[in-house]
PDB file of N, CA and C in Angstrom:
ATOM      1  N   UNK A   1       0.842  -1.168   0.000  1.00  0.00           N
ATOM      2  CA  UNK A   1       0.000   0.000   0.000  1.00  0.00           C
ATOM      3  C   UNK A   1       0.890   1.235   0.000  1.00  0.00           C
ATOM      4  N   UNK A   2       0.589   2.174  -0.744  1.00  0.00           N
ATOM      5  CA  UNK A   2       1.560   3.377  -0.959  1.00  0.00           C
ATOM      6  C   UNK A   2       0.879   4.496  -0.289  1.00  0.00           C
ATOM      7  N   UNK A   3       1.653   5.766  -0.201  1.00  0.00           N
ATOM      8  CA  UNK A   3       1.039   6.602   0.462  1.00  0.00           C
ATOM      9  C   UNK A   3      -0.334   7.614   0.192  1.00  0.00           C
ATOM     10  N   UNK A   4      -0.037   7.321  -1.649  1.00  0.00           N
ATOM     11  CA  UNK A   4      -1.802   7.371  -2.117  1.00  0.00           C
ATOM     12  C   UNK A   4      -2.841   6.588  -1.692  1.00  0.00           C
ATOM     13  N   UNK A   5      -2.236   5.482  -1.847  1.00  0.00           N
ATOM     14  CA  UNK A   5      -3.590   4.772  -1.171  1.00  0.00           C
ATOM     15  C   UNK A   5      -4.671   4.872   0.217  1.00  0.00           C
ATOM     16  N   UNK A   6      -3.011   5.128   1.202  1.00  0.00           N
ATOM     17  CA  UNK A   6      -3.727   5.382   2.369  1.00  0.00           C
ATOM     18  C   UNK A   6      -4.096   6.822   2.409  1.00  0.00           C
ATOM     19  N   UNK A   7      -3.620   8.098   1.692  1.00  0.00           N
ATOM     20  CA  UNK A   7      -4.340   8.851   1.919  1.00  0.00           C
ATOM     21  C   UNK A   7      -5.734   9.080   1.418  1.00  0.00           C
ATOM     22  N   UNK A   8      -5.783   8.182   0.113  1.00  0.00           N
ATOM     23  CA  UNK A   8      -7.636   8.554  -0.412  1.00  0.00           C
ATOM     24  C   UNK A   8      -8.047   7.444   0.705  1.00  0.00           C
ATOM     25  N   UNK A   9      -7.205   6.513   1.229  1.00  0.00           N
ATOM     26  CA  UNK A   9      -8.557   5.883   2.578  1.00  0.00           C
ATOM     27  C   UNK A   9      -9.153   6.873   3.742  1.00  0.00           C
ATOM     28  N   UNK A  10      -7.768   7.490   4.167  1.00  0.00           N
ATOM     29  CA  UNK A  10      -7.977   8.939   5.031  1.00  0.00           C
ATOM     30  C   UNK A  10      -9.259   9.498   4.575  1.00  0.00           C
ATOM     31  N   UNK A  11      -9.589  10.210   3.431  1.00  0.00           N
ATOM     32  CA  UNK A  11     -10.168  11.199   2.935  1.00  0.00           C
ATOM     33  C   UNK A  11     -11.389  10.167   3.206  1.00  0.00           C
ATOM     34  N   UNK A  12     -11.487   9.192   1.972  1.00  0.00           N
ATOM     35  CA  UNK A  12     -12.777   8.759   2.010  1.00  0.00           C
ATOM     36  C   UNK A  12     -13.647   8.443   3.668  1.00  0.00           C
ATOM     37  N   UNK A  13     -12.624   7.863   4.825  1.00  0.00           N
ATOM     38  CA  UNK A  13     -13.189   7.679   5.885  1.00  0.00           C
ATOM     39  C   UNK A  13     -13.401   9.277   6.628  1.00  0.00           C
ATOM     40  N   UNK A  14     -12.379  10.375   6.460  1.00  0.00           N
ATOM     41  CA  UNK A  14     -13.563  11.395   6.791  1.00  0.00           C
ATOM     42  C   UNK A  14     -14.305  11.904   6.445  1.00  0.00           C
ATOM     43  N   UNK A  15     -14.777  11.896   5.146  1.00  0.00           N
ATOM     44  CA  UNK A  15     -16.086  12.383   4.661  1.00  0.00           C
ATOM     45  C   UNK A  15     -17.381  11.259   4.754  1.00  0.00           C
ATOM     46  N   UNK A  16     -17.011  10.316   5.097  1.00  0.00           N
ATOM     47  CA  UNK A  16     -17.762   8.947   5.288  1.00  0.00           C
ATOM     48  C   UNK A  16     -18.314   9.578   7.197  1.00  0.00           C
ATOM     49  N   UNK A  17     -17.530   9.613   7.975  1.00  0.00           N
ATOM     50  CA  UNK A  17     -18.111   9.896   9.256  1.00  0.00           C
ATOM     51  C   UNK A  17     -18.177  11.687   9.663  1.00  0.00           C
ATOM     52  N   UNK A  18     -18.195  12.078   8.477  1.00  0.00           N
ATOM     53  CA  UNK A  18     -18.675  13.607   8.468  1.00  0.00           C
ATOM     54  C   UNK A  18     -20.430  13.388   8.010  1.00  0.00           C
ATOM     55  N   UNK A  19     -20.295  12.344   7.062  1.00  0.00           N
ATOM     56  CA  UNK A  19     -21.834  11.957   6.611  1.00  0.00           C
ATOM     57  C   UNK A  19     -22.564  11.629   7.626  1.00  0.00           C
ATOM     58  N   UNK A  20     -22.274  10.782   8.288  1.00  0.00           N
ATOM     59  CA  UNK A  20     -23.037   9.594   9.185  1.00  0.00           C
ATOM     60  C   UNK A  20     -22.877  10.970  10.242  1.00  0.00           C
ATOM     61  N   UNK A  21     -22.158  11.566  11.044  1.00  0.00           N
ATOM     62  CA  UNK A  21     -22.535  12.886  11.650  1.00  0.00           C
ATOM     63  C   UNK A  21     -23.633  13.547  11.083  1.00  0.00           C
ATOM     64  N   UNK A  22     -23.778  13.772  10.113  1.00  0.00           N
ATOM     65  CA  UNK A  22     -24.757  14.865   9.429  1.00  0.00           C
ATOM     66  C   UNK A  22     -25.760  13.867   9.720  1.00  0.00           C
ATOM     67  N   UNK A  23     -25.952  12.965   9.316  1.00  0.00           N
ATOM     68  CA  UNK A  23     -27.311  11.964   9.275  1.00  0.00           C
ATOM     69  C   UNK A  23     -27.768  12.105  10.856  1.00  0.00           C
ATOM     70  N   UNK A  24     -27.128  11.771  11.482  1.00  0.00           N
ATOM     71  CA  UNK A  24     -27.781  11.850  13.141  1.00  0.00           C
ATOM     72  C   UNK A  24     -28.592  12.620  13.095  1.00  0.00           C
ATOM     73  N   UNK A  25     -27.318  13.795  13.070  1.00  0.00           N
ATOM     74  CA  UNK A  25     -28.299  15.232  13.393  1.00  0.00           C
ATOM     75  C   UNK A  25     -29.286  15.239  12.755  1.00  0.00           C
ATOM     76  N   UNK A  26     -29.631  14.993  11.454  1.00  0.00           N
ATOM     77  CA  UNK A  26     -30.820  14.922  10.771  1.00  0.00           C
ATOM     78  C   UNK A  26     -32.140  14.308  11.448  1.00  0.00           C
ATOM     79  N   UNK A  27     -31.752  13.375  11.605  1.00  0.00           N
ATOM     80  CA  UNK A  27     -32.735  11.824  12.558  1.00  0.00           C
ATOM     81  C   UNK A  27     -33.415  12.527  13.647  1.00  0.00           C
ATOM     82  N   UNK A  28     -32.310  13.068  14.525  1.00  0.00           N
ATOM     83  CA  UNK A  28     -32.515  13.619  15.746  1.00  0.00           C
ATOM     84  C   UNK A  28     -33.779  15.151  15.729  1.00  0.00           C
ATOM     85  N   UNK A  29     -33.522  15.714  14.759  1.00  0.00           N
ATOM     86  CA  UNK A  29     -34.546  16.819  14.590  1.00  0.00           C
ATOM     87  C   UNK A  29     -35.403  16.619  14.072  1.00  0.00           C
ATOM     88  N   UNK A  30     -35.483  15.604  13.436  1.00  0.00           N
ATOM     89  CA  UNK A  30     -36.605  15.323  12.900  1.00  0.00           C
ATOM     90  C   UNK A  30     -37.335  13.830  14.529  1.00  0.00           C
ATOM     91  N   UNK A  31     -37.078  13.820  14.873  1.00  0.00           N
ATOM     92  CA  UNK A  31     -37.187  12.991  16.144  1.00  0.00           C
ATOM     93  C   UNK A  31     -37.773  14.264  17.606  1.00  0.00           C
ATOM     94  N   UNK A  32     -37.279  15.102  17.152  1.00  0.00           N
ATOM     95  CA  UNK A  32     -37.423  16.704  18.403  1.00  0.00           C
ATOM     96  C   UNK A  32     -38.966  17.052  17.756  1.00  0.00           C
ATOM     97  N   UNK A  33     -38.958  16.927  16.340  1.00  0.00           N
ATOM     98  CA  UNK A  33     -40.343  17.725  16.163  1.00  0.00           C
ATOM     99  C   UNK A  33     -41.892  16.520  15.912  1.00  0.00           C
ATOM    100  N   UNK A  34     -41.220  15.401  16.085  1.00  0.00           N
ATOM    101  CA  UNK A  34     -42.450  14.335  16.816  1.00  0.00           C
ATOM    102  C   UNK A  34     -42.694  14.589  17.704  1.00  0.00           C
ATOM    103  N   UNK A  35     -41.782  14.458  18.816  1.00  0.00           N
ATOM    104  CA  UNK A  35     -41.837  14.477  20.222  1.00  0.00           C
ATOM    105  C   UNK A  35     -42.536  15.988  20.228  1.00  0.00           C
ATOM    106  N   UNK A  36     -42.525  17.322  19.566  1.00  0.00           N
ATOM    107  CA  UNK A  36     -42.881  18.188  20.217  1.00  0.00           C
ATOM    108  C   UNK A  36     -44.840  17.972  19.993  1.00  0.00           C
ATOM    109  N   UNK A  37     -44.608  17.412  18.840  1.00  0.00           N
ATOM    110  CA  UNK A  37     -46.196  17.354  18.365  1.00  0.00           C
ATOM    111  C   UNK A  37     -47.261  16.461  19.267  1.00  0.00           C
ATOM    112  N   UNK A  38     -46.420  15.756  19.717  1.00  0.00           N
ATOM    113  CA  UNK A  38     -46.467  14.255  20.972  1.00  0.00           C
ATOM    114  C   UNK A  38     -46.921  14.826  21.730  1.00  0.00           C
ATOM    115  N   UNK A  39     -46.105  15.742  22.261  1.00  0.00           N
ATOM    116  CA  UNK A  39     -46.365  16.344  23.695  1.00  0.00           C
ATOM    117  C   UNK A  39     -47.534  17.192  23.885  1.00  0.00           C
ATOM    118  N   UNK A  40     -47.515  18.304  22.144  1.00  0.00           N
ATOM    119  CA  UNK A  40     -48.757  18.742  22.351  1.00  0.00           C
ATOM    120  C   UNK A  40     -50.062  18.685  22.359  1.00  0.00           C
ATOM    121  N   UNK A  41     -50.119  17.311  21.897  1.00  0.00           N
ATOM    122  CA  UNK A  41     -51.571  16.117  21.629  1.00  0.00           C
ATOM    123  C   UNK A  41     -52.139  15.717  22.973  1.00  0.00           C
ATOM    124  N   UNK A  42     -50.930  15.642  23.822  1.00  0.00           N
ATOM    125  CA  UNK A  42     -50.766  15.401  24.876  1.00  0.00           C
ATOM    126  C   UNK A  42     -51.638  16.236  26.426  1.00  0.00           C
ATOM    127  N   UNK A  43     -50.990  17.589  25.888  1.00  0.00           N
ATOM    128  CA  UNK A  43     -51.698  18.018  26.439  1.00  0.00           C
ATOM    129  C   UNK A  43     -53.149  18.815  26.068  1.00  0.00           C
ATOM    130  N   UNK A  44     -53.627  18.817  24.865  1.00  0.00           N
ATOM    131  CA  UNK A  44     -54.879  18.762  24.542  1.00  0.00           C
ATOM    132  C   UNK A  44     -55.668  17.517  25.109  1.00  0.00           C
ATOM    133  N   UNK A  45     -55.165  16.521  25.176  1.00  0.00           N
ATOM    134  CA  UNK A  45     -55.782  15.106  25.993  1.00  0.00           C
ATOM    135  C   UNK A  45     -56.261  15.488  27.308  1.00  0.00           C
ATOM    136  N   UNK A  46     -55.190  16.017  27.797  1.00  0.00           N
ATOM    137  CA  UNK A  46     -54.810  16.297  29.471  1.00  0.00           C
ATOM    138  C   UNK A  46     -56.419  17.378  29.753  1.00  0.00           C
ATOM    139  N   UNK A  47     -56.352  17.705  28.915  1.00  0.00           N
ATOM    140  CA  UNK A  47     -57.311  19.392  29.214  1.00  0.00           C
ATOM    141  C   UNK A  47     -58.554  18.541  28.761  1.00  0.00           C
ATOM    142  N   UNK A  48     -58.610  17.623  27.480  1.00  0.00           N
ATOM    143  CA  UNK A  48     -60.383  17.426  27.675  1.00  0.00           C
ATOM    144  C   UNK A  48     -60.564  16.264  28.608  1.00  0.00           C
ATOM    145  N   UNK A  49     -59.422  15.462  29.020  1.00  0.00           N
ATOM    146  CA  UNK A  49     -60.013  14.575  30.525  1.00  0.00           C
ATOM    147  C   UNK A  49     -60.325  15.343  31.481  1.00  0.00           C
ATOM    148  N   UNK A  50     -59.808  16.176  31.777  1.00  0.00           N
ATOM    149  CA  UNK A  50     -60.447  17.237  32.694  1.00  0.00           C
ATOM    150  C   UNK A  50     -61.890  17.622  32.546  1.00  0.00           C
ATOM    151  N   UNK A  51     -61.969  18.137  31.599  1.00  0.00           N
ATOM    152  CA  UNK A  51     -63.274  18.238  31.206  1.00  0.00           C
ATOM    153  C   UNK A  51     -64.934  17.255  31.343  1.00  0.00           C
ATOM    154  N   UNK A  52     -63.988  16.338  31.082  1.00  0.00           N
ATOM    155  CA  UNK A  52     -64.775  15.265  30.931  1.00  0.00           C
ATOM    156  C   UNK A  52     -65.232  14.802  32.326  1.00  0.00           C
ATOM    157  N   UNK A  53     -64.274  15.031  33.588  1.00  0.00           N
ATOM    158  CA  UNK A  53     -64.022  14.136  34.890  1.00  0.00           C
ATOM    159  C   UNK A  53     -65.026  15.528  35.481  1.00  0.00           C
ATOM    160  N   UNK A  54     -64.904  17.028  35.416  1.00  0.00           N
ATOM    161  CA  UNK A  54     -65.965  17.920  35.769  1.00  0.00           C
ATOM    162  C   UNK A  54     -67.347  17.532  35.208  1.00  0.00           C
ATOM    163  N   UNK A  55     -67.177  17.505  34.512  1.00  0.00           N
ATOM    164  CA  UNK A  55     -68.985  16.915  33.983  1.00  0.00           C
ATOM    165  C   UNK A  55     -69.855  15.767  34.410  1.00  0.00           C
ATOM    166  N   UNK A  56     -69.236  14.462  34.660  1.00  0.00           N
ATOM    167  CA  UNK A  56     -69.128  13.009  35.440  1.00  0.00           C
ATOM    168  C   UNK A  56     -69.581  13.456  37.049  1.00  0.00           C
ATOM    169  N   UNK A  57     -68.542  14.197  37.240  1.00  0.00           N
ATOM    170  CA  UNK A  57     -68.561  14.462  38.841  1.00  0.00           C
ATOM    171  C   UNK A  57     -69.446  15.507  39.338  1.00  0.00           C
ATOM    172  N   UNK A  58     -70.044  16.192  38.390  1.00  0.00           N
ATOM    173  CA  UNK A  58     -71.123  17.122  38.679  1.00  0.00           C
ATOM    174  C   UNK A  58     -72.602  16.438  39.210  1.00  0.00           C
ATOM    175  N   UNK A  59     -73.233  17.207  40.200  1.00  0.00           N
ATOM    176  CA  UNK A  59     -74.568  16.594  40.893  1.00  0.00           C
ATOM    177  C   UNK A  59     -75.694  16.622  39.783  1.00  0.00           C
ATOM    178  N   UNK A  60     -75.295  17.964  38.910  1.00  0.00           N
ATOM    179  CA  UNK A  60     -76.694  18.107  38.247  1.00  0.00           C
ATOM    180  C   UNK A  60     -76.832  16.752  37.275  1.00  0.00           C
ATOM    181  N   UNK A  61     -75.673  16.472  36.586  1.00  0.00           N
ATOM    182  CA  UNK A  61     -75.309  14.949  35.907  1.00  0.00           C
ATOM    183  C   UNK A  61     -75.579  13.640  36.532  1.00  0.00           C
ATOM    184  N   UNK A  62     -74.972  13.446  38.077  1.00  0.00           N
ATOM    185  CA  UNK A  62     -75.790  12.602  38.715  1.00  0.00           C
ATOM    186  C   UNK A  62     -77.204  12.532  39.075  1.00  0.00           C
ATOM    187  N   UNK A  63     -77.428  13.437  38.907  1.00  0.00           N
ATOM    188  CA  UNK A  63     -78.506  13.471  39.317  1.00  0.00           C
ATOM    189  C   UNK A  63     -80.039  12.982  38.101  1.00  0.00           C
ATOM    190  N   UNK A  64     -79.521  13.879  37.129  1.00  0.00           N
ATOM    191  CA  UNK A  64     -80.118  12.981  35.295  1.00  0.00           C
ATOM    192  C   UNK A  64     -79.701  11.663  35.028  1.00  0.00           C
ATOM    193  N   UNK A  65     -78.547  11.007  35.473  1.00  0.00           N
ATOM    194  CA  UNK A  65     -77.925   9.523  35.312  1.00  0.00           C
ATOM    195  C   UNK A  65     -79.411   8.891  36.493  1.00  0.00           C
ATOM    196  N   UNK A  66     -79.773   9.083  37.010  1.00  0.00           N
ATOM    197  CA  UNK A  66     -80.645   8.534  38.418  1.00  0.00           C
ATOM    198  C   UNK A  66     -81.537   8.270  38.075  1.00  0.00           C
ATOM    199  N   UNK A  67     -82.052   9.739  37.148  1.00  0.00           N
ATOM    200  CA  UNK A  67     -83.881   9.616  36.902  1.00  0.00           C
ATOM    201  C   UNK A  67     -83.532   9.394  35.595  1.00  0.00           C
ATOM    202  N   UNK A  68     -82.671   9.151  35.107  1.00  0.00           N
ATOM    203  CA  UNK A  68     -82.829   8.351  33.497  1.00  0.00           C
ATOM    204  C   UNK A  68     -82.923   6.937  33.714  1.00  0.00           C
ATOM    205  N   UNK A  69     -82.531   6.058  35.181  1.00  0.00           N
ATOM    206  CA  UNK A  69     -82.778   5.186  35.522  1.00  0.00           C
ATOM    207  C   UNK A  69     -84.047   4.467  36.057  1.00  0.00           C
ATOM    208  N   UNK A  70     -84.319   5.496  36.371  1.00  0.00           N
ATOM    209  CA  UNK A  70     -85.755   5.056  36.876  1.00  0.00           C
ATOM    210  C   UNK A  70     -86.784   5.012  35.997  1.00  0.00           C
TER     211      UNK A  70
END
């Protein structure tokens, strides 16, 4: 092996893990803006269980659940 050789191996292996660097980062932001969409589904969930658990737990509701029974 001569000293061309090993230097286009040089070259090719750092632009090879300059790539695979770039790719992460890619993955990863695109991975940040799931998670942000995640989170905000999330808490739209959060806010209509709430909703839902005030209405359930209300008397005037128990109270129509009773005489819809009868």
């Amino acid at each position: 092996m001569g000293p061309f050789s090993i230097a286009a191996i040089a070259i090719i292996g750092v632009f090879t893990l300059t790539a695979y660097k770039e790719y992460n980062k890619q993955k990863n932001r695109v991975d940040a803006e799931e998670l942000s969409k995640v989170n905000s589904e999330i808490s739209e969930l959060k806010q209509r269980v709430a909703t839902l658990e005030k209405i359930i737990t209300d008397k005037s509701y128990q109270l129509k659940d009773e005489i819809d029974k009868l």
